[in-house]
N, C-alpha and C. Protein backbone atom coordinates (compact mmCIF):
# COMPACT_ATOMS: atom_id res chain seq x y z
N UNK A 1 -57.81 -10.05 -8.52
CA UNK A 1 -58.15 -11.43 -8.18
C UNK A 1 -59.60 -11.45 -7.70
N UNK A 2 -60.61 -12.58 -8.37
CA UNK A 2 -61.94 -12.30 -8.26
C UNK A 2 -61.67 -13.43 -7.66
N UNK A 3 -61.83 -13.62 -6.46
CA UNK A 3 -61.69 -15.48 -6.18
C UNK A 3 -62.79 -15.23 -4.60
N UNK A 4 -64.38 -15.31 -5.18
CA UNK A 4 -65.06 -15.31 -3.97
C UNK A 4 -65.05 -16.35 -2.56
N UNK A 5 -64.59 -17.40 -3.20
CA UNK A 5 -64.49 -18.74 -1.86
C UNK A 5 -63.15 -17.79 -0.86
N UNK A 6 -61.99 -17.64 -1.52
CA UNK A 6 -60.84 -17.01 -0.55
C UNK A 6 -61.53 -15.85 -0.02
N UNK A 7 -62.21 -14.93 -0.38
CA UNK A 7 -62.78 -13.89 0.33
C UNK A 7 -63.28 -13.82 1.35
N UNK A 8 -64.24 -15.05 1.43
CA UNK A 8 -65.25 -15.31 2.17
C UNK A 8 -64.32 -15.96 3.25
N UNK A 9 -63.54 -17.19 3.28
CA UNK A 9 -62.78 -17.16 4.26
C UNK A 9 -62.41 -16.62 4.68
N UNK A 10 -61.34 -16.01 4.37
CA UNK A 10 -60.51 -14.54 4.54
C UNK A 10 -61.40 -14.11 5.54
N UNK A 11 -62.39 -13.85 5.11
CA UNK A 11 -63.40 -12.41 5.75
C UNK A 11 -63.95 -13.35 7.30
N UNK A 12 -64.25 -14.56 6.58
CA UNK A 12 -64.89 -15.43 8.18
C UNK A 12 -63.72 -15.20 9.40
N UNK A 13 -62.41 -15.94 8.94
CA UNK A 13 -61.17 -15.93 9.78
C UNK A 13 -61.08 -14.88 10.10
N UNK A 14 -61.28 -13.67 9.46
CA UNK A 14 -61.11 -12.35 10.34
C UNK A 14 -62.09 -11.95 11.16
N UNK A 15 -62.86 -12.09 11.16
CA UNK A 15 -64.13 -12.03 11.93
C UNK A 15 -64.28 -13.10 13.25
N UNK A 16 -63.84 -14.03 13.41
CA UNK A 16 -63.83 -15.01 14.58
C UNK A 16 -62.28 -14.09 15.37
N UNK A 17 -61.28 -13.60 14.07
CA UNK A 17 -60.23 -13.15 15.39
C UNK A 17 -61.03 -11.79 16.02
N UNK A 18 -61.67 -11.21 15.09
CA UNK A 18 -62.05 -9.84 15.74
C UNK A 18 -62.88 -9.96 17.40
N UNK A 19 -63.57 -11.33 16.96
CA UNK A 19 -65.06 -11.13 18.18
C UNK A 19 -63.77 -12.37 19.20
N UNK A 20 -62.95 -12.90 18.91
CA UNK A 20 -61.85 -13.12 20.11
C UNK A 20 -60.94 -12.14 20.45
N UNK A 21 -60.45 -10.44 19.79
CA UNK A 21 -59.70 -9.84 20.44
C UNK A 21 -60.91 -9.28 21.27
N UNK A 22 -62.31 -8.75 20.61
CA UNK A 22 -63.36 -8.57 21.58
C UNK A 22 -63.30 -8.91 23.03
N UNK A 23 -63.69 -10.71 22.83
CA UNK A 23 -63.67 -11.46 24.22
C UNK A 23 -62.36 -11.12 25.50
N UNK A 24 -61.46 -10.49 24.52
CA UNK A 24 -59.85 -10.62 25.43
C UNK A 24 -60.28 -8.99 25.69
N UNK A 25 -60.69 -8.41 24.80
CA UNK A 25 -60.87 -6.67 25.74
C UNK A 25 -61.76 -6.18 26.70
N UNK A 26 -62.98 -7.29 26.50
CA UNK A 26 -63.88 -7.13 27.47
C UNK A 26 -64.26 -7.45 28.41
N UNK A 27 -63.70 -9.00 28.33
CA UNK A 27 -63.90 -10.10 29.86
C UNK A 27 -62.33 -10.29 30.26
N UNK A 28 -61.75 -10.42 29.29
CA UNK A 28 -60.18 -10.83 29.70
C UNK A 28 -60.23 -12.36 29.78
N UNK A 29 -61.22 -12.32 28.03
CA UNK A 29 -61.10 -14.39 28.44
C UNK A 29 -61.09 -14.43 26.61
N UNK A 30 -59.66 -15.35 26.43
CA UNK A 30 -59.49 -15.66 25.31
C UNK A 30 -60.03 -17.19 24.49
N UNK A 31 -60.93 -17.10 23.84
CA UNK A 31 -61.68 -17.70 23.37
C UNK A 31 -60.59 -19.28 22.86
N UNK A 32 -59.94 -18.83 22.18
CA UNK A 32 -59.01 -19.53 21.38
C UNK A 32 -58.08 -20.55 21.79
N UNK A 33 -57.46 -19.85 23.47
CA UNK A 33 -56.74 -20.56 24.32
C UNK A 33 -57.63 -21.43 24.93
N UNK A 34 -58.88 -20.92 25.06
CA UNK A 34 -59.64 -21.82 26.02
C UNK A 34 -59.86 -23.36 25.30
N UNK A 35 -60.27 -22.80 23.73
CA UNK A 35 -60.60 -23.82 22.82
C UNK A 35 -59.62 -25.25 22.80
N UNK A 36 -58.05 -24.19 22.31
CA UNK A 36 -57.32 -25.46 22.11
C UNK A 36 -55.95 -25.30 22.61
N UNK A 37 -56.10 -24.29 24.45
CA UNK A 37 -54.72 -24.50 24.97
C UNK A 37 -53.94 -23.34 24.38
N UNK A 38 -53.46 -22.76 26.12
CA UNK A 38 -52.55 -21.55 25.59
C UNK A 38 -51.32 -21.49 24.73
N UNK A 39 -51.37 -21.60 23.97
CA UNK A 39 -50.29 -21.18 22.98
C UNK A 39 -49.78 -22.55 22.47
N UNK A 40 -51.07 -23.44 22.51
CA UNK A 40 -50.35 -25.13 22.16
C UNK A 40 -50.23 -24.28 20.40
N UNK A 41 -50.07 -25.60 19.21
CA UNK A 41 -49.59 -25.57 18.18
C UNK A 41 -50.69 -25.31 17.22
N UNK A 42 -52.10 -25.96 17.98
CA UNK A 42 -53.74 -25.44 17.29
C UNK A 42 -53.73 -23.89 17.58
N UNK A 43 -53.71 -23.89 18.61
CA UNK A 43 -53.75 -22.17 18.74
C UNK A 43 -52.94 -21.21 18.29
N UNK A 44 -51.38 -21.43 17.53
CA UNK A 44 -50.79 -20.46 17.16
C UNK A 44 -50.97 -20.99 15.50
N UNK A 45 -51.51 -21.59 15.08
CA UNK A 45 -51.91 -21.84 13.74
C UNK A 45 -53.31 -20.90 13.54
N UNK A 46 -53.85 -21.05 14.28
CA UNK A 46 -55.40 -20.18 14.66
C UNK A 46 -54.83 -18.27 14.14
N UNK A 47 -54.29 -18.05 15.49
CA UNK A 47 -53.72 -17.05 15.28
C UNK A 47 -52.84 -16.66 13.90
N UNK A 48 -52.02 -17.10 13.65
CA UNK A 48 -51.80 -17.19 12.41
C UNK A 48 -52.14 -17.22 10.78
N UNK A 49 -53.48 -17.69 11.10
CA UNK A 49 -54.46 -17.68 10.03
C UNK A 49 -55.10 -16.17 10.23
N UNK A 50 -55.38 -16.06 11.68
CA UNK A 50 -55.96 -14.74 11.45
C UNK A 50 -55.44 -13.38 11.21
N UNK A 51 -54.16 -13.67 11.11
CA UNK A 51 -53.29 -12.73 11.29
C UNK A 51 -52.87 -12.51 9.38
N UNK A 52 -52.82 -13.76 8.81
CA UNK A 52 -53.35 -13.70 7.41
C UNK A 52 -54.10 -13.58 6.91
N UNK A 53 -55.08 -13.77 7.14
CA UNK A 53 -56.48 -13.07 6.68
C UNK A 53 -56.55 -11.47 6.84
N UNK A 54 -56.04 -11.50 7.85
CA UNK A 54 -56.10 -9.71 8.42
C UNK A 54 -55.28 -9.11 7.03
N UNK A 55 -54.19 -9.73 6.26
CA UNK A 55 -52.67 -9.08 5.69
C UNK A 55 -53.90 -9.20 4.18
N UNK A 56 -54.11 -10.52 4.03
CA UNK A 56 -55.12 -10.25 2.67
C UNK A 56 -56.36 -9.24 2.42
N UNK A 57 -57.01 -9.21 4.06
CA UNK A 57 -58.05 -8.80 3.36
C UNK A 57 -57.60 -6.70 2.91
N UNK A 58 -56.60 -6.52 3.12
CA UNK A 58 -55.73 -5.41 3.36
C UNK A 58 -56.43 -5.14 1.31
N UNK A 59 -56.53 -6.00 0.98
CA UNK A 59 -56.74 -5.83 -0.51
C UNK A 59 -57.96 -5.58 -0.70
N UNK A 60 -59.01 -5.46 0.05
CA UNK A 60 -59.68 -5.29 -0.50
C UNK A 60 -60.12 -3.75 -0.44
N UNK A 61 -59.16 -2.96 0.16
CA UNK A 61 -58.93 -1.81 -0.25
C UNK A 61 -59.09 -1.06 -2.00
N UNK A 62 -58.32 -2.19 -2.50
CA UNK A 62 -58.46 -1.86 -3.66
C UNK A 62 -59.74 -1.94 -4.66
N UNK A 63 -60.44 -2.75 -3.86
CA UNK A 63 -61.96 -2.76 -4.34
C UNK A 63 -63.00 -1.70 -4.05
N UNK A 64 -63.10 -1.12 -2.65
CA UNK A 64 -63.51 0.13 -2.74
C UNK A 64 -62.39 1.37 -3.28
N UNK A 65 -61.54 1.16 -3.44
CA UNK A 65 -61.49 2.54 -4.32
C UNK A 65 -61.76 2.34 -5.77
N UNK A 66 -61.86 1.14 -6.37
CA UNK A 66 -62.49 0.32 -7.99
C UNK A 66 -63.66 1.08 -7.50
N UNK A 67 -64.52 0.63 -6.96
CA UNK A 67 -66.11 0.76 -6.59
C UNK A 67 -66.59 2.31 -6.69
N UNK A 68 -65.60 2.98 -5.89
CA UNK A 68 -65.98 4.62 -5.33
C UNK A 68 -65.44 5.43 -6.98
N UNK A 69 -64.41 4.91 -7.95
CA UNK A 69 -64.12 5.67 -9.38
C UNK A 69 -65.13 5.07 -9.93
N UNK A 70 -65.82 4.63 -10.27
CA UNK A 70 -67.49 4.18 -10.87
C UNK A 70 -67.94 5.23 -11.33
């Protein structure tokens, strides 16, 4: 699947959860809750997205090992 727009999401959404598990390992302040409320219905959709993004971008495994048999 060549589909650069999903990638790029994918890759953004994982990247905003990464630099919020950051914020939660380093200050002990969760970005996300602060945004839109601990564990309201915005925030576990949030999480959720990132937690899918995390499961997709799992594929792109398969692109560096495409890349590295070259």
């Amino acid at each position: 699947m060549n589909n650069k727009v999903l990638d790029s999401i994918a890759l953004t959404i994982a990247i905003v959860g990464a630099i919020n598990w950051g914020l939660i390992g380093f200050f002990s302040f969760d970005l996300v809750a602060f945004i839109c409320g601990n564990m309201s219905w915005i925030s576990r959709i949030i999480y959720a997205l990132v937690g899918l993004s995390g499961l997709y971008l799992i594929t792109f495994y398969m692109y560096v090992n495409a890349i590295a048999e070259r």
